[in-house]
Protein backbone atom coordinates (compact mmCIF):
# COMPACT_ATOMS: atom_id res chain seq x y z
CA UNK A 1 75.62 108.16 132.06
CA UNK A 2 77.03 105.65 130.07
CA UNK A 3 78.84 102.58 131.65
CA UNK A 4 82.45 103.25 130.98
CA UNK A 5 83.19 99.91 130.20
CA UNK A 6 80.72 100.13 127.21
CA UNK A 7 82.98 103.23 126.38
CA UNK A 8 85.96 101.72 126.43
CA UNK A 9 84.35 98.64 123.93
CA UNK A 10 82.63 101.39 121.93
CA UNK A 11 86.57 102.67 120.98
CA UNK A 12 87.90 99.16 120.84
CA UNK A 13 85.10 98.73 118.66
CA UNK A 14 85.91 101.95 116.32
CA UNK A 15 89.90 100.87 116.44
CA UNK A 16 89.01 97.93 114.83
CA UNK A 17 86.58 99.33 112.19
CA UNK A 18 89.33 101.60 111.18
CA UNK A 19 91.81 98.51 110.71
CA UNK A 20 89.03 96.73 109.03
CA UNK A 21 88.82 99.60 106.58
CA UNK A 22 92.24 99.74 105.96
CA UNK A 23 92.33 96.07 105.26
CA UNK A 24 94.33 95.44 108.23
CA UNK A 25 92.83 92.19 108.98
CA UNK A 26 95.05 90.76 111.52
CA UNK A 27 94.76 94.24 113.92
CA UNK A 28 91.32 94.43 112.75
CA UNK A 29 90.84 90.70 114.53
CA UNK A 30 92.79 91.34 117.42
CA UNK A 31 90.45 93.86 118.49
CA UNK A 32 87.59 92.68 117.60
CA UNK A 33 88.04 89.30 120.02
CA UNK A 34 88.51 92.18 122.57
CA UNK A 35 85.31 93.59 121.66
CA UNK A 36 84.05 90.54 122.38
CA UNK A 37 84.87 90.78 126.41
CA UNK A 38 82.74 93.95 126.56
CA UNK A 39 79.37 94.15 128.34
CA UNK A 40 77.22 95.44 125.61
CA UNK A 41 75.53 92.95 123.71
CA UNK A 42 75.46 94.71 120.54
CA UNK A 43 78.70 95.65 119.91
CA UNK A 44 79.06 92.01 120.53
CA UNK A 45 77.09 91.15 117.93
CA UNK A 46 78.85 93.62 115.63
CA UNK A 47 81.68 92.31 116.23
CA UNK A 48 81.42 88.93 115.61
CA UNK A 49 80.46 89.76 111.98
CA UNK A 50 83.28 92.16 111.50
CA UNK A 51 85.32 88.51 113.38
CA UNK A 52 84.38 86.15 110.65
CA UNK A 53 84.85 88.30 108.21
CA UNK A 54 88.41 88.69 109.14
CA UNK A 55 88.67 85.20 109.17
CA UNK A 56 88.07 84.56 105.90
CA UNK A 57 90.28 87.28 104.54
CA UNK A 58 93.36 86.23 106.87
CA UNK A 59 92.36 82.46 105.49
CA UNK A 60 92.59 83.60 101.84
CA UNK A 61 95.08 82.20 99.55
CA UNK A 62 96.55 85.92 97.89
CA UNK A 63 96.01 85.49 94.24
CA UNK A 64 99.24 84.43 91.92
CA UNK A 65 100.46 87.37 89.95
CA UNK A 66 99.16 87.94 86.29
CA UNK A 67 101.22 85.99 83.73
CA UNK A 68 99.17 85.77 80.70
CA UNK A 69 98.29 88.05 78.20
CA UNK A 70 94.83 87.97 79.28
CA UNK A 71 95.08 87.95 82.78
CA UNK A 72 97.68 91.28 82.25
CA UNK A 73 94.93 92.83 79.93
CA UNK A 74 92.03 92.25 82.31
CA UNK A 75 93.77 93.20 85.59
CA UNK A 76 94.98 96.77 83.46
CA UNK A 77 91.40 97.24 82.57
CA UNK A 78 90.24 96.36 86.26
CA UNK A 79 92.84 99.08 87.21
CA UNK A 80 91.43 101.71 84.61
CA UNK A 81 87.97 101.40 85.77
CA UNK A 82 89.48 102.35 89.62
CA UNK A 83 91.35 104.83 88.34
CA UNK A 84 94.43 103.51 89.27
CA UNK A 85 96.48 104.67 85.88
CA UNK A 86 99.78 103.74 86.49
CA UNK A 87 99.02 100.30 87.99
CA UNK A 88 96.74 99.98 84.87
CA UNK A 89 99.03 100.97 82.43
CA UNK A 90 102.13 98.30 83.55
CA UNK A 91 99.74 95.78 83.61
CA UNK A 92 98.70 96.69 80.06
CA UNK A 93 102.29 97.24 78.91
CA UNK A 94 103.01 93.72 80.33
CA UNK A 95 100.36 92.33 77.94
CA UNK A 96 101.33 94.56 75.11
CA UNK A 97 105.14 93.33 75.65
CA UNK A 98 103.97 89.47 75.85
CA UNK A 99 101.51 90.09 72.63
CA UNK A 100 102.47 93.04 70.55
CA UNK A 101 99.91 92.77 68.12
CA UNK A 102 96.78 91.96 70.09
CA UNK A 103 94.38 95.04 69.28
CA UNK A 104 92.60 94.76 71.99
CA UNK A 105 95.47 95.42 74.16
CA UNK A 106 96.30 98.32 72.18
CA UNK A 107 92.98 99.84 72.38
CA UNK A 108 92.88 99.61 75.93
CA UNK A 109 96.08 101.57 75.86
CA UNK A 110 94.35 104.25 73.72
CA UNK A 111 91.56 104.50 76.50
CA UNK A 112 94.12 104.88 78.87
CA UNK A 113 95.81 107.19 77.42
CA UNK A 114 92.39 109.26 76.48
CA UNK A 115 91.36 109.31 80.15
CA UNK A 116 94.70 110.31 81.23
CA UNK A 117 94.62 113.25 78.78
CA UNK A 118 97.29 112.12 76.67
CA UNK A 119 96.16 113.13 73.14
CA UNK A 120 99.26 112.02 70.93
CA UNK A 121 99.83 108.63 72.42
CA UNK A 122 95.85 107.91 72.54
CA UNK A 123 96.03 108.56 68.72
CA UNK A 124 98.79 106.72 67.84
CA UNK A 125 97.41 103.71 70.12
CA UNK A 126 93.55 104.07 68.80
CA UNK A 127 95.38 104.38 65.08
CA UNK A 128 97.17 100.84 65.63
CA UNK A 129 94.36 98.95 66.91
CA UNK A 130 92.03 100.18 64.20
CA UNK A 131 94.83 98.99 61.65
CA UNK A 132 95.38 95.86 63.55
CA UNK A 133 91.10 95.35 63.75
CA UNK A 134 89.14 97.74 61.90
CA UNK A 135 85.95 96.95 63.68
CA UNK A 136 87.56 98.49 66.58
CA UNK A 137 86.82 101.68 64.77
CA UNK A 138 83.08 101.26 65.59
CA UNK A 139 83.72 100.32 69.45
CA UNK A 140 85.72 103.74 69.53
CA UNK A 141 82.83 105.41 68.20
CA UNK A 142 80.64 104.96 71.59
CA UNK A 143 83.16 104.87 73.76
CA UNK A 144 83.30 107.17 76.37
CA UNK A 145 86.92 106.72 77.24
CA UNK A 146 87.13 108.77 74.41
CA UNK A 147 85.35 111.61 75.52
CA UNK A 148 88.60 113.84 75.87
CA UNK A 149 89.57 113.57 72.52
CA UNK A 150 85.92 113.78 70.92
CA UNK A 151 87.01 117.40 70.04
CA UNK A 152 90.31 117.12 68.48
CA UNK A 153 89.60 116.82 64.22
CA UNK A 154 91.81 114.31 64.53
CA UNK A 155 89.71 111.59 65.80
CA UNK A 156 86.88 112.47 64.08
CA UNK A 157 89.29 111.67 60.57
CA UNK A 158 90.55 108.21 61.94
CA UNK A 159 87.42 107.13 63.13
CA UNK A 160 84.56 108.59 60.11
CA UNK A 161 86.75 108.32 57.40
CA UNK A 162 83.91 107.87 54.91
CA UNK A 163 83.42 111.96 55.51
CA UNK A 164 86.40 112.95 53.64
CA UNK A 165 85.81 110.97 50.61
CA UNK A 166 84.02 112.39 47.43
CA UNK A 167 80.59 113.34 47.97
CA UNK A 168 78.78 112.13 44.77
């Protein structure tokens, strides 16, 4: 049988790995230093990693809000590769609406709007940038954002166009 005040650190233990998880750093710590009263030396341990470690984060200056058109375009790129489509694709707007004619901006949006299986608006983006930066033509062509519209005749115009001229 188990000592039940091992048991009782083993769920004060859990509690706070489930706070830590969440990013709930101040319940996480609070816990944790309660972990730290418990008889078994490992948990101890444990939890004095899992402590600092909360430190740190509680300690950390939160990072200022995106302002230029950079920072906007990197943080909606950060958000794409997550997953995270609609916090990606405010952050992108936000750099689209500070630079309107930055075409790499505009062929992020195309991405985005590839992976989030909207066709027209991916076209119209992908269309832009190429006219904005026609080497952006050649980035599209190994892109895999662009899988989902790899079928649609479409693409294949805007970004071979040297196929529909004259064969000679």
């Amino acid at each position: 049988m188990t000592d039940p005040r091992v048991r009782e650190q083993q769920k004060l233990y859990e509690e706070a790995m489930r706070h830590f998880q969440e990013q709930k750093f101040h319940k996480a710590k609070q816990a944790l230093e309660k972990v730290l009263e418990g008889p078994s030396r490992e948990l101890v341990d444990r939890a004095q990693v899992h402590l600092r470690i909360c430190e740190r984060r509680i300690s950390k200056v939160p990072e200022s809000a995106p302002r230029t058109v950079e920072e906007h375009y990197h943080h909606g790129v950060a958000m794409m590769n997550l997953g995270r489509w609609e916090d990606s694709r405010q952050a992108l707007e936000r750099a689209r609406k500070i630079a309107p004619k930055a075409d790499y901006v505009i062929y992020a949006l195309a991405a985005l709007d590839s992976l989030t299986g909207e066709v027209e608006s991916a076209m119209n983006h992908l269309k832009l940038a190429i006219e904005l930066r026609p080497e952006n033509r050649y980035h599209a062509r190994n892109d895999q954002d662009f899988a989902y519209l790899l079928e649609d005749p479409r693409f294949t115009e805007l970004l071979y166009p040297e196929r529909d001229g004259p064969l000679t």
